[in-house]
PDB file of N, CA and C in Angstrom:
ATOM      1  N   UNK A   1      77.685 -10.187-194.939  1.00  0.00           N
ATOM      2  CA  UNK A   1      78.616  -9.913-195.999  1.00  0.00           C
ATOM      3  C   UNK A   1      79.897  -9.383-195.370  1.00  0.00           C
ATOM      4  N   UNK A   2      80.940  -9.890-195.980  1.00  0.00           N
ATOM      5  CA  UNK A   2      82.243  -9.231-195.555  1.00  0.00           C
ATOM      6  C   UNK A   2      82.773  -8.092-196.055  1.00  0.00           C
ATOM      7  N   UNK A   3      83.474  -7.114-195.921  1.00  0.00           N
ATOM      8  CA  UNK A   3      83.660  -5.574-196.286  1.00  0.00           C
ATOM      9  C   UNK A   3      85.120  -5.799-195.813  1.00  0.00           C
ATOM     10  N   UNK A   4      86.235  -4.990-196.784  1.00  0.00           N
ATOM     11  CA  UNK A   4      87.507  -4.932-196.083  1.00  0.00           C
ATOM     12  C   UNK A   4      87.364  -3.576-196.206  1.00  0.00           C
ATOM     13  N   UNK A   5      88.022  -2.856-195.089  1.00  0.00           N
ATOM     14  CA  UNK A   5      88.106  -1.461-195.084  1.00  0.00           C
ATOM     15  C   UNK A   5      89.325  -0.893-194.242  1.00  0.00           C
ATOM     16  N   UNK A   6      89.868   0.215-194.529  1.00  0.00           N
ATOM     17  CA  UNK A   6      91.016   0.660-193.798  1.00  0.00           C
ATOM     18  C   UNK A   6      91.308   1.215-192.367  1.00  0.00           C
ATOM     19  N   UNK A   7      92.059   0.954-191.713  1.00  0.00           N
ATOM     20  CA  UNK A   7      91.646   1.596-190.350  1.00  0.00           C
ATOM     21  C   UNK A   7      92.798   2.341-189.634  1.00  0.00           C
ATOM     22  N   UNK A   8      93.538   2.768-190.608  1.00  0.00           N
ATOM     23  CA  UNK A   8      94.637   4.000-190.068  1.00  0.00           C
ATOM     24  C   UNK A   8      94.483   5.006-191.186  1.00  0.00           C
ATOM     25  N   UNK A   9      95.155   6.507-190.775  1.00  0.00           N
ATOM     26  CA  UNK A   9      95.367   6.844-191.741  1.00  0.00           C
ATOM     27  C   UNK A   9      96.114   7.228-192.754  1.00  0.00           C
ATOM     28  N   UNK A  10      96.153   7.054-194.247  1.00  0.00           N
ATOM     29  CA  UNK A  10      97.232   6.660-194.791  1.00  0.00           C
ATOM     30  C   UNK A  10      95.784   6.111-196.083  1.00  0.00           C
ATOM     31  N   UNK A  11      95.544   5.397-196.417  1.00  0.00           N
ATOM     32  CA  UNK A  11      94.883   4.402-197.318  1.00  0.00           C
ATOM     33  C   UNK A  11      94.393   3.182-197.699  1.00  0.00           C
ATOM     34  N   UNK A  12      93.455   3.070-198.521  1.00  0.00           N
ATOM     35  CA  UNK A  12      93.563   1.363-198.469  1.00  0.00           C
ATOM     36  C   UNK A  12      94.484   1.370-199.728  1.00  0.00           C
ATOM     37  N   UNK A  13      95.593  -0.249-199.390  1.00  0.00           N
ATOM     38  CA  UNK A  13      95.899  -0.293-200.405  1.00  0.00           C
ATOM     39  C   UNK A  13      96.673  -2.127-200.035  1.00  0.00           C
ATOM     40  N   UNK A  14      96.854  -2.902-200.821  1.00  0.00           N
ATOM     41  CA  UNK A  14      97.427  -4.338-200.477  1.00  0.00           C
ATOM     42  C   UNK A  14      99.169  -4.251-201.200  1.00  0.00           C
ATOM     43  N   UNK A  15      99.608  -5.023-199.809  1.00  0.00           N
ATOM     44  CA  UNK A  15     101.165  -5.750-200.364  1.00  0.00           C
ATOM     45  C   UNK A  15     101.346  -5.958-201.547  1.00  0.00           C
ATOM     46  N   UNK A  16     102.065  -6.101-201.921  1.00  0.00           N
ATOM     47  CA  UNK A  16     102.647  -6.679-202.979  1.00  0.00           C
ATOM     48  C   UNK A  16     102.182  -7.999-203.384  1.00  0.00           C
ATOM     49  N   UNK A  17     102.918  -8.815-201.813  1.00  0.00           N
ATOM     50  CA  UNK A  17     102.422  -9.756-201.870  1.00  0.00           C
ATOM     51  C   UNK A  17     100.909 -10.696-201.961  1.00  0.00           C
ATOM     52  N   UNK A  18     100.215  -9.516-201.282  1.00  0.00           N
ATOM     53  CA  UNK A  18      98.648  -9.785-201.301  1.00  0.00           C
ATOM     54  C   UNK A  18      98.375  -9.532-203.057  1.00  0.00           C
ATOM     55  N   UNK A  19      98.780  -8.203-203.447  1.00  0.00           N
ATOM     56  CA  UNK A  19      98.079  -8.120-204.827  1.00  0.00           C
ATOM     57  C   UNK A  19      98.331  -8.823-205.853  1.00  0.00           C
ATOM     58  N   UNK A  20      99.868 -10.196-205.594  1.00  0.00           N
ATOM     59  CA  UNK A  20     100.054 -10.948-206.143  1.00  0.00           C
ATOM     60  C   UNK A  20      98.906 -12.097-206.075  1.00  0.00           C
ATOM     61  N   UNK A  21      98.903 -12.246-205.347  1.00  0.00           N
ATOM     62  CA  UNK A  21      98.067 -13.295-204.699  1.00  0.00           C
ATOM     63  C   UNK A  21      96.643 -12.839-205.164  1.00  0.00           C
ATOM     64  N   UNK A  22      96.150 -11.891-205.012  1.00  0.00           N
ATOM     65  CA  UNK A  22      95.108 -11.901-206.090  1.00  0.00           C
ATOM     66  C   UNK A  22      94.730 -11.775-207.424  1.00  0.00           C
ATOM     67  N   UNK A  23      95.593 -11.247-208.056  1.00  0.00           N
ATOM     68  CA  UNK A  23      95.580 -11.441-208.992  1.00  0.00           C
ATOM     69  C   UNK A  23      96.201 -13.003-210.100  1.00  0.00           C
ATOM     70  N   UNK A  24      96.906 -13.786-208.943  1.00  0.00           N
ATOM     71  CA  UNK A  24      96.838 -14.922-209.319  1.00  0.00           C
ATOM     72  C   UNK A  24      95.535 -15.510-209.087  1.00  0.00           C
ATOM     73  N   UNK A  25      95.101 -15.540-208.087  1.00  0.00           N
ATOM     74  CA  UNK A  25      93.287 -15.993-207.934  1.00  0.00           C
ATOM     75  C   UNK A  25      92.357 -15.546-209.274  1.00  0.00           C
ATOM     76  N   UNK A  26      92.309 -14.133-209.571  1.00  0.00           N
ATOM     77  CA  UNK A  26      91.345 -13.908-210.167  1.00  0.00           C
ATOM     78  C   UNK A  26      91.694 -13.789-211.564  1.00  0.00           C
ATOM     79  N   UNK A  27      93.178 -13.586-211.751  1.00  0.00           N
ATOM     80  CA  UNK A  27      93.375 -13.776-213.452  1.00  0.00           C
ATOM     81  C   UNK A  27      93.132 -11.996-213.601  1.00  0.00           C
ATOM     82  N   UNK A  28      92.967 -11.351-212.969  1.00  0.00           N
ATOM     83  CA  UNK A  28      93.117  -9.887-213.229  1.00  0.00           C
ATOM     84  C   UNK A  28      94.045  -8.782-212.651  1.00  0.00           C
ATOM     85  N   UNK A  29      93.983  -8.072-213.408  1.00  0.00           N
ATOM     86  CA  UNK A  29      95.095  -6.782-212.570  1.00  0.00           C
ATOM     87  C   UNK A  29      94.536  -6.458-211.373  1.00  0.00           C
ATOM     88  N   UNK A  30      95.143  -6.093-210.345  1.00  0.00           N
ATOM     89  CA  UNK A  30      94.479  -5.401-209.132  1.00  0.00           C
ATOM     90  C   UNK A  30      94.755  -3.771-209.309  1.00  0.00           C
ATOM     91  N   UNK A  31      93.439  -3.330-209.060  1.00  0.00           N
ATOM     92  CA  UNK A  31      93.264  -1.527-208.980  1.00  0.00           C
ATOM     93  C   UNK A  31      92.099  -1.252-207.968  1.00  0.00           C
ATOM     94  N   UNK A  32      93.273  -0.794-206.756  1.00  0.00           N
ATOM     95  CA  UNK A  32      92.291  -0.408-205.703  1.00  0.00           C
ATOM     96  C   UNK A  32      91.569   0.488-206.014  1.00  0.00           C
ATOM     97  N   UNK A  33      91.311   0.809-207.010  1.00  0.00           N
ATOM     98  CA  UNK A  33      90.375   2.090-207.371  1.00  0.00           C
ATOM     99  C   UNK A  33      89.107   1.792-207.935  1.00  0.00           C
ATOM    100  N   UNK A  34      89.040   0.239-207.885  1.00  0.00           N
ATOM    101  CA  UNK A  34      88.049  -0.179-208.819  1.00  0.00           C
ATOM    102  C   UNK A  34      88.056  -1.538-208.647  1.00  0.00           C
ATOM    103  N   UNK A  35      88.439  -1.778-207.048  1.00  0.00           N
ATOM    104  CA  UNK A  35      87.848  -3.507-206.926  1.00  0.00           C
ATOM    105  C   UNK A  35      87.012  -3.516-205.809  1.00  0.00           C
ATOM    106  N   UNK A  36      85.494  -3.927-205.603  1.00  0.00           N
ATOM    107  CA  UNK A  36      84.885  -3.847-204.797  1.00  0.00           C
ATOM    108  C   UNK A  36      85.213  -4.424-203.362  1.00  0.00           C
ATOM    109  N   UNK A  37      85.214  -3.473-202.293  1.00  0.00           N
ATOM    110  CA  UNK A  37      85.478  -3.873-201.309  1.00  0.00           C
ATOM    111  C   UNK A  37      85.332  -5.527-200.495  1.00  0.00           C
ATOM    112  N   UNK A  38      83.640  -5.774-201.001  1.00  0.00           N
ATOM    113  CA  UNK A  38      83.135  -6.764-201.095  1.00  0.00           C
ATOM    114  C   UNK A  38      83.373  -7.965-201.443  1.00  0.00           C
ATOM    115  N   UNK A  39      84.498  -8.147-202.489  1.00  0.00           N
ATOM    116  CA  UNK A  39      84.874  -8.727-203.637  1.00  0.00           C
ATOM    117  C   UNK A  39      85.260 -10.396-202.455  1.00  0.00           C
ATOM    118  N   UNK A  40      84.661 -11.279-203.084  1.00  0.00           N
ATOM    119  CA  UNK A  40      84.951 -12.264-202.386  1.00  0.00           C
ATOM    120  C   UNK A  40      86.877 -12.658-202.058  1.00  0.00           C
ATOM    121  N   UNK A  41      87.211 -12.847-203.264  1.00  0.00           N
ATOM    122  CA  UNK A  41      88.677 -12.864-203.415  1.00  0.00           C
ATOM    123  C   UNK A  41      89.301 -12.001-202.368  1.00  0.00           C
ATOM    124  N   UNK A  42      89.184 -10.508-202.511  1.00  0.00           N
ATOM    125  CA  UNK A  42      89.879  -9.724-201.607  1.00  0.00           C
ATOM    126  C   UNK A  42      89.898 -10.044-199.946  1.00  0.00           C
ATOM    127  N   UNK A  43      88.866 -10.229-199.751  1.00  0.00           N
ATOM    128  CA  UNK A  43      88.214 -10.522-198.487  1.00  0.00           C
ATOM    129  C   UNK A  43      89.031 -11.971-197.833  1.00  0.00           C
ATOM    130  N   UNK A  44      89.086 -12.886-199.027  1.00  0.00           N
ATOM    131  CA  UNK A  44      89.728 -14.124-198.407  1.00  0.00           C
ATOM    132  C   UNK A  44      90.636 -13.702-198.621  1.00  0.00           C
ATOM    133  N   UNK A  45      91.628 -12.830-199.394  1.00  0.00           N
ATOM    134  CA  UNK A  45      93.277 -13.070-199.208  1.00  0.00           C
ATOM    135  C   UNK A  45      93.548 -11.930-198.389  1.00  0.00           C
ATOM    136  N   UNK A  46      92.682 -10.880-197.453  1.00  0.00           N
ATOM    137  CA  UNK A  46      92.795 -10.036-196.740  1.00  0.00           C
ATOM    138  C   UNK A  46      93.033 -11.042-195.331  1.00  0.00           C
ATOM    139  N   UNK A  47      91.730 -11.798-195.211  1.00  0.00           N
ATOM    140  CA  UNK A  47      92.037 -13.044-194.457  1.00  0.00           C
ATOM    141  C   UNK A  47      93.532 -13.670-194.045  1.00  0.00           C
ATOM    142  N   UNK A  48      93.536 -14.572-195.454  1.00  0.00           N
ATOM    143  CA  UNK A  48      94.432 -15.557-195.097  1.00  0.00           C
ATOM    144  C   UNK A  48      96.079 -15.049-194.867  1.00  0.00           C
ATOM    145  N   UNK A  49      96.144 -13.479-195.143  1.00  0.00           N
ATOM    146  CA  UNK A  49      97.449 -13.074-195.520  1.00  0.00           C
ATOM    147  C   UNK A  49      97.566 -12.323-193.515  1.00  0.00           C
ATOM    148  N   UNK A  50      96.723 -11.771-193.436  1.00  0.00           N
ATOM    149  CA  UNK A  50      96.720 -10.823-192.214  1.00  0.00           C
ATOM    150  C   UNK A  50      96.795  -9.761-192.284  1.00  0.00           C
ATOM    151  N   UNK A  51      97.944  -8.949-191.066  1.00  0.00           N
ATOM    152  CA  UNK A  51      98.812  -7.904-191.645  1.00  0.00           C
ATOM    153  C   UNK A  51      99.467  -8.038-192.725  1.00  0.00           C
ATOM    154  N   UNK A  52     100.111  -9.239-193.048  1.00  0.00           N
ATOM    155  CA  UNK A  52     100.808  -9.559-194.571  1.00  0.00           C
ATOM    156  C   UNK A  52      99.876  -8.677-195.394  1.00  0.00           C
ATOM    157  N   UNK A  53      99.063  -8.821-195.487  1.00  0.00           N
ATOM    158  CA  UNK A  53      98.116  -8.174-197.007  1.00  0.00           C
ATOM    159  C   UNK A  53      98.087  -6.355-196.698  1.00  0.00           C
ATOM    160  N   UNK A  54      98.312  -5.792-195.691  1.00  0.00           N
ATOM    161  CA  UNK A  54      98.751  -4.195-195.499  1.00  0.00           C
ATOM    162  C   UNK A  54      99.572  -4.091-196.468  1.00  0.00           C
ATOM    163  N   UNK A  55      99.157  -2.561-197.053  1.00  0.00           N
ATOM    164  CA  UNK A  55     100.168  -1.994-197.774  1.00  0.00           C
ATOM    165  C   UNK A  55     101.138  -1.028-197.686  1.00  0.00           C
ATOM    166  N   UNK A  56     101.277   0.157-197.948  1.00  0.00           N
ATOM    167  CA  UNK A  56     101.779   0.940-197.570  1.00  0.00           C
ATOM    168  C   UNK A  56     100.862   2.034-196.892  1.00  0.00           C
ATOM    169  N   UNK A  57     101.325   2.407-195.458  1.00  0.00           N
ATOM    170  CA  UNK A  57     100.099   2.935-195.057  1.00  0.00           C
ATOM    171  C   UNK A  57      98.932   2.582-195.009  1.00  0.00           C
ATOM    172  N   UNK A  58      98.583   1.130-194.698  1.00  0.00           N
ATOM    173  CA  UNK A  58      97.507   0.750-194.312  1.00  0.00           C
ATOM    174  C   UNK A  58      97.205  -0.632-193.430  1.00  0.00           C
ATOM    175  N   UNK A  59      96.211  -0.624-192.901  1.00  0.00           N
ATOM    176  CA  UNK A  59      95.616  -1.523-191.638  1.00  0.00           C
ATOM    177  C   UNK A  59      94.212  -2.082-192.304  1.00  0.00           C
ATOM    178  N   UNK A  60      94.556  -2.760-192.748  1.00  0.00           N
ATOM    179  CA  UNK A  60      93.300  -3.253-193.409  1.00  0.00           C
ATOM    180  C   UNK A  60      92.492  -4.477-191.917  1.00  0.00           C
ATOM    181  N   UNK A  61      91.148  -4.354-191.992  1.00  0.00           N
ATOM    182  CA  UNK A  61      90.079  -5.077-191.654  1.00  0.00           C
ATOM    183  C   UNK A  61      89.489  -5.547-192.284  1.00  0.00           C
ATOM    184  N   UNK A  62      89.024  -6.787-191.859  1.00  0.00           N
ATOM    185  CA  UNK A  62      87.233  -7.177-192.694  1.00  0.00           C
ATOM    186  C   UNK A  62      86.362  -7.030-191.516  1.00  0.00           C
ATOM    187  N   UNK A  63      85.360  -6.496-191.629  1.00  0.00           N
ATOM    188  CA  UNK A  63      84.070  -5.849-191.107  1.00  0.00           C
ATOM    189  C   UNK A  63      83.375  -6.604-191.923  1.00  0.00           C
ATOM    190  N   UNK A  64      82.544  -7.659-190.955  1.00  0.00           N
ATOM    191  CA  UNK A  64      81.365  -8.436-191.326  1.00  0.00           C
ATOM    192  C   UNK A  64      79.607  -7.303-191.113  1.00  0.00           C
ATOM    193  N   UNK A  65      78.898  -7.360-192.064  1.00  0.00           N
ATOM    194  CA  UNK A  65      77.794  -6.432-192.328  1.00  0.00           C
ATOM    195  C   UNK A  65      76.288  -7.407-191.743  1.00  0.00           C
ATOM    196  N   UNK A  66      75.550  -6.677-192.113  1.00  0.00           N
ATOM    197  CA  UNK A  66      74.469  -7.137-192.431  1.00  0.00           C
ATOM    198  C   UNK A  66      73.925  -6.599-193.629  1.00  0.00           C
ATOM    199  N   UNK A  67      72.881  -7.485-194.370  1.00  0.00           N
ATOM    200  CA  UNK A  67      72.278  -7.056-195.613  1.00  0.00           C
ATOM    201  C   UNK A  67      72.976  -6.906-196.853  1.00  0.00           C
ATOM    202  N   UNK A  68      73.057  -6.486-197.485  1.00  0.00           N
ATOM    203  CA  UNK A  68      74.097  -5.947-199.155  1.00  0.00           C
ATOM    204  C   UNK A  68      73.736  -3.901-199.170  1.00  0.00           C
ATOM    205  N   UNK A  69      73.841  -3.999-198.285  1.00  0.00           N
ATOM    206  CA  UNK A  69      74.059  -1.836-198.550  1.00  0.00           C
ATOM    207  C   UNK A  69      75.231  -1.839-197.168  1.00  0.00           C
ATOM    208  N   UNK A  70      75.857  -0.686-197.845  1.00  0.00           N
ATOM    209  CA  UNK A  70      77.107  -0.546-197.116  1.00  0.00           C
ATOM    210  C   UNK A  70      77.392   1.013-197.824  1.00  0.00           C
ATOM    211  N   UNK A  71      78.398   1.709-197.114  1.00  0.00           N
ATOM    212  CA  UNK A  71      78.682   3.269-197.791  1.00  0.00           C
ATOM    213  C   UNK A  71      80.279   3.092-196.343  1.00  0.00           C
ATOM    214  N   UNK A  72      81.416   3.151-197.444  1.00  0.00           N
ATOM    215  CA  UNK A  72      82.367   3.674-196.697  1.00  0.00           C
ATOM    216  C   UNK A  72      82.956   5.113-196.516  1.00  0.00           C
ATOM    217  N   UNK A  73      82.688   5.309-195.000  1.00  0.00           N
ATOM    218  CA  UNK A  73      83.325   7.165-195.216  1.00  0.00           C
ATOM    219  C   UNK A  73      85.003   6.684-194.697  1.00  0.00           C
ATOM    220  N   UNK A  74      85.346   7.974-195.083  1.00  0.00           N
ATOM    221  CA  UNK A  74      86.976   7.984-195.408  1.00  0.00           C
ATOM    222  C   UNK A  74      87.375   9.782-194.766  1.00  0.00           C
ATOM    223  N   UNK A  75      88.394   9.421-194.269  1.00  0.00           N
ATOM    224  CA  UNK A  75      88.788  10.705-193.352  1.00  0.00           C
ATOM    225  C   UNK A  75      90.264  10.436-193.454  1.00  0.00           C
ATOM    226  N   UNK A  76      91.064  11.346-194.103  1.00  0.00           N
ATOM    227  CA  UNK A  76      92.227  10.818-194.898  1.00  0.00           C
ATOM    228  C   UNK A  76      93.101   9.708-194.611  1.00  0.00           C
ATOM    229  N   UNK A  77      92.059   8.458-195.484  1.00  0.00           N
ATOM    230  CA  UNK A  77      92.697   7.631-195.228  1.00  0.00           C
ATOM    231  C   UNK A  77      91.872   6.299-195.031  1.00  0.00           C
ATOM    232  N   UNK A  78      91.865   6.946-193.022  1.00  0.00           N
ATOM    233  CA  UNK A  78      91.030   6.252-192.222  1.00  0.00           C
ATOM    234  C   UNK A  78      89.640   5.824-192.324  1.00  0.00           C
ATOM    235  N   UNK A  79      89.035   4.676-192.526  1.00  0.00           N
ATOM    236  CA  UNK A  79      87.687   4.489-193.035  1.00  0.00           C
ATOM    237  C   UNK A  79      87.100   3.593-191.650  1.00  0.00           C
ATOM    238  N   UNK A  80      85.640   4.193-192.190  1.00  0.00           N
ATOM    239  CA  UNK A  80      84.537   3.204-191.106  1.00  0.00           C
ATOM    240  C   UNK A  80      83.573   3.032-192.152  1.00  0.00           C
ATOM    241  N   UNK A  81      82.483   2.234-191.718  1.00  0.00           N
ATOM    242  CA  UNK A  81      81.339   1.719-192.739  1.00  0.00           C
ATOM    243  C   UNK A  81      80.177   1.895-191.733  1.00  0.00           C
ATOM    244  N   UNK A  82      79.086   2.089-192.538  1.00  0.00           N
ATOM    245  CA  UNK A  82      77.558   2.521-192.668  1.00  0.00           C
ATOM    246  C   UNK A  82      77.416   1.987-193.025  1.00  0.00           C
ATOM    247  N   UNK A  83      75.548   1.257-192.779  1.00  0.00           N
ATOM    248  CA  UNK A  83      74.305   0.385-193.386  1.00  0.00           C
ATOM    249  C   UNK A  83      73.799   0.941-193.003  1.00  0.00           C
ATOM    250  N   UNK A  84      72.367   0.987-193.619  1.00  0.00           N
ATOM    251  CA  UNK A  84      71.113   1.415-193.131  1.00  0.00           C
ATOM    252  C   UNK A  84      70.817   0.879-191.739  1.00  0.00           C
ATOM    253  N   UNK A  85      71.612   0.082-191.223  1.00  0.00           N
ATOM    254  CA  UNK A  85      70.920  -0.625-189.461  1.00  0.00           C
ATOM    255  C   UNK A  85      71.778   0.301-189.014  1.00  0.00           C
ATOM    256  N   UNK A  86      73.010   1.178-189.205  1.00  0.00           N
ATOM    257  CA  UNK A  86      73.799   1.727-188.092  1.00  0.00           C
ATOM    258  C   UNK A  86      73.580   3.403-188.184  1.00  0.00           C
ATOM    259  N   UNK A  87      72.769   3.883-189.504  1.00  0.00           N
ATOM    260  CA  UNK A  87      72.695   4.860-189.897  1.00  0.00           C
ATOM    261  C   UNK A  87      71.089   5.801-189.675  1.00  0.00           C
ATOM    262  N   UNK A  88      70.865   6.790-189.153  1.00  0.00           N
ATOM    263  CA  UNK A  88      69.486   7.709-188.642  1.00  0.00           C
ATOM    264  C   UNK A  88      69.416   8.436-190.052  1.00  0.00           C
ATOM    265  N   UNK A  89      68.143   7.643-190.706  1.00  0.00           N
ATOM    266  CA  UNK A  89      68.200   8.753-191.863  1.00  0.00           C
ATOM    267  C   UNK A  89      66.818   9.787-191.706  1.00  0.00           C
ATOM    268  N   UNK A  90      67.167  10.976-191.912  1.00  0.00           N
ATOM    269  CA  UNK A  90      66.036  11.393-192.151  1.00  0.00           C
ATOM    270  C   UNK A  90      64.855  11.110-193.072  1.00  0.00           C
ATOM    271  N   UNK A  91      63.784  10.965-193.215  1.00  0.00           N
ATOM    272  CA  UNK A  91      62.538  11.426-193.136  1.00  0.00           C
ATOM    273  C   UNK A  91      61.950  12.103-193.707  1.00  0.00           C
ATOM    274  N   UNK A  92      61.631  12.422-194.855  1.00  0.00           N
ATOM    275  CA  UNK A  92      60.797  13.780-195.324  1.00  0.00           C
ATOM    276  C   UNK A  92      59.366  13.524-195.439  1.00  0.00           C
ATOM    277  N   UNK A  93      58.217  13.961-195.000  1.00  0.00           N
ATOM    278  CA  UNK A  93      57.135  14.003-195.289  1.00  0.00           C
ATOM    279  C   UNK A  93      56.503  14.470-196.234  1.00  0.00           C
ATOM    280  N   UNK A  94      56.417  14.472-197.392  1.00  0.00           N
ATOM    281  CA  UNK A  94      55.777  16.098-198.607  1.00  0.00           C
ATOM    282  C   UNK A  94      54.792  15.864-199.226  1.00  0.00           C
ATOM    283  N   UNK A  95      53.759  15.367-198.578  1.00  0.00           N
ATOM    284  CA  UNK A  95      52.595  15.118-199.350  1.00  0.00           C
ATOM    285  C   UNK A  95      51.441  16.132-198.157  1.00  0.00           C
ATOM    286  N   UNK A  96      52.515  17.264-197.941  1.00  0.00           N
ATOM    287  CA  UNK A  96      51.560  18.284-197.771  1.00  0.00           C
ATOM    288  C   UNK A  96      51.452  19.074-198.434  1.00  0.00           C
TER     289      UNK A  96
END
């Protein structure tokens, strides 16, 4: 699965031109607050645009995954991604 995520810090957020561009694709408003990272659309016009699709204060990537679980941490701004293959979870035993 593809994941776009940010990699300076500053935010995720798309061009102008990118959020035109998707929202001509998808027929909807764009709100980075509420479009899945995942989102096929985003991912290809994160693609096809490049740096073009950066916004203000941002470096966008696509980070290819494994599986469908993903958790992005964010450090103002700056993001990396987690799956359960890259992540040590603890363990609880309580069936003592």
């Amino acid at each position: 699965m593809k994941v776009v995520i940010n990699q300076c810090y500053g935010g995720f957020s798309l061009s102008e031109k990118a959020t035109a561009a998707w929202e001509s694709r998808t027929g909807r408003t764009f709100d980075e607050w509420s479009v899945s990272r995942h989102d096929p659309d985003l991912t290809a016009i994160v693609q096809l645009f490049g740096k073009e699709a950066n916004g203000d204060r941002a470096e966008l990537q696509i980070v290819t995954i494994e599986g469908n679980q993903y958790l992005i941490d964010d450090y103002d701004g700056s993001e990396g991604i987690r799956t359960p293959e890259t992540t040590k979870w603890i363990t609880v035993d309580n069936t003592n």
